[in-house]
Protein backbone atom coordinates (compact mmCIF):
# COMPACT_ATOMS: atom_id res chain seq x y z
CA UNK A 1 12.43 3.97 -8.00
CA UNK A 2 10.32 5.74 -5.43
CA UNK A 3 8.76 3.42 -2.46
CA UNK A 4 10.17 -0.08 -4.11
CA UNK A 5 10.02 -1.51 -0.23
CA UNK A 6 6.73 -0.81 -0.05
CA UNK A 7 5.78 -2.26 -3.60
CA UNK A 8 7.81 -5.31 -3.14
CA UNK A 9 5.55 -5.68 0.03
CA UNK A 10 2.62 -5.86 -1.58
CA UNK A 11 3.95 -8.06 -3.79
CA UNK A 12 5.37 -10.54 -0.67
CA UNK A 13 2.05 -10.73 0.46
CA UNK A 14 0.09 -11.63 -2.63
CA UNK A 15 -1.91 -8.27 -2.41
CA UNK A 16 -3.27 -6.38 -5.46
CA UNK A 17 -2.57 -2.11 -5.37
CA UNK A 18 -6.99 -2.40 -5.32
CA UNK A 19 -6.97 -4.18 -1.85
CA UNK A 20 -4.84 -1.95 -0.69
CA UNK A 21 -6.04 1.46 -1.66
CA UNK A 22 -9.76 -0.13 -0.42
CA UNK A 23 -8.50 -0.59 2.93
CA UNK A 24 -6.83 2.91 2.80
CA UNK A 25 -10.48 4.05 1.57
CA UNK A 26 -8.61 5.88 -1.49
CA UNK A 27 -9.16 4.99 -5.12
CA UNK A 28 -6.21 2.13 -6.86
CA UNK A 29 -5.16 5.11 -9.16
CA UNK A 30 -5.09 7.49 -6.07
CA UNK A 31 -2.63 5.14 -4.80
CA UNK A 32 -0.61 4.20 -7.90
CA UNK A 33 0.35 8.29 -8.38
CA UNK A 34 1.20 8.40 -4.36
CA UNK A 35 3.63 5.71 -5.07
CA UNK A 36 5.84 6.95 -7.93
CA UNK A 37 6.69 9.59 -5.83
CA UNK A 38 8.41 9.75 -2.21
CA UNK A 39 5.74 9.76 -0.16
CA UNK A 40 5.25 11.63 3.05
CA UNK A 41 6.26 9.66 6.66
CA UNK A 42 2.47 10.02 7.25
CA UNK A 43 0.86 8.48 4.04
CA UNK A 44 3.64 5.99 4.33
CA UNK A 45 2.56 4.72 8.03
CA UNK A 46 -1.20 4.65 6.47
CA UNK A 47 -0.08 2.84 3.49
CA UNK A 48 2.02 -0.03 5.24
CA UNK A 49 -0.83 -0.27 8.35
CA UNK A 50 -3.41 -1.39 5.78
CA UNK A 51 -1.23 -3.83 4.19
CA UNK A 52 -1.13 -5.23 7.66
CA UNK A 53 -4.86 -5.18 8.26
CA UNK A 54 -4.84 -7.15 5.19
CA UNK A 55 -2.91 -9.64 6.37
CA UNK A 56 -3.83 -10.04 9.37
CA UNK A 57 -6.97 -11.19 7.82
CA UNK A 58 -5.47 -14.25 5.87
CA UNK A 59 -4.19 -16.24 9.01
């Protein structure tokens, strides 16, 4: 399946696709089509750099 890393990190860090897409400032069902298909080296760097604002935040 297309981007299961980045899934099963947002899974690892207790995250929900909503928190995510918020901190991408893109809708959750924005980011639920961008992930069931490859997704460009650029949207993938934005993608993984907001799951690591948000957790950053719980420590």
């Amino acid at each position: 399946m297309a981007n299961e890393d980045i899934k099963k990190l947002i899974k690892k860090h207790r995250l929900f696709r909503y928190e995510v897409a918020d901190a991408m400032g893109i809708s959750e069902g924005y980011l639920s089509t961008l992930l069931r298909k490859p997704l460009s080296e650029d949207m993938r760097t934005k993608v993984i750099e907001a799951i690591n604002r948000l957790t950053e935040q719980e420590d």
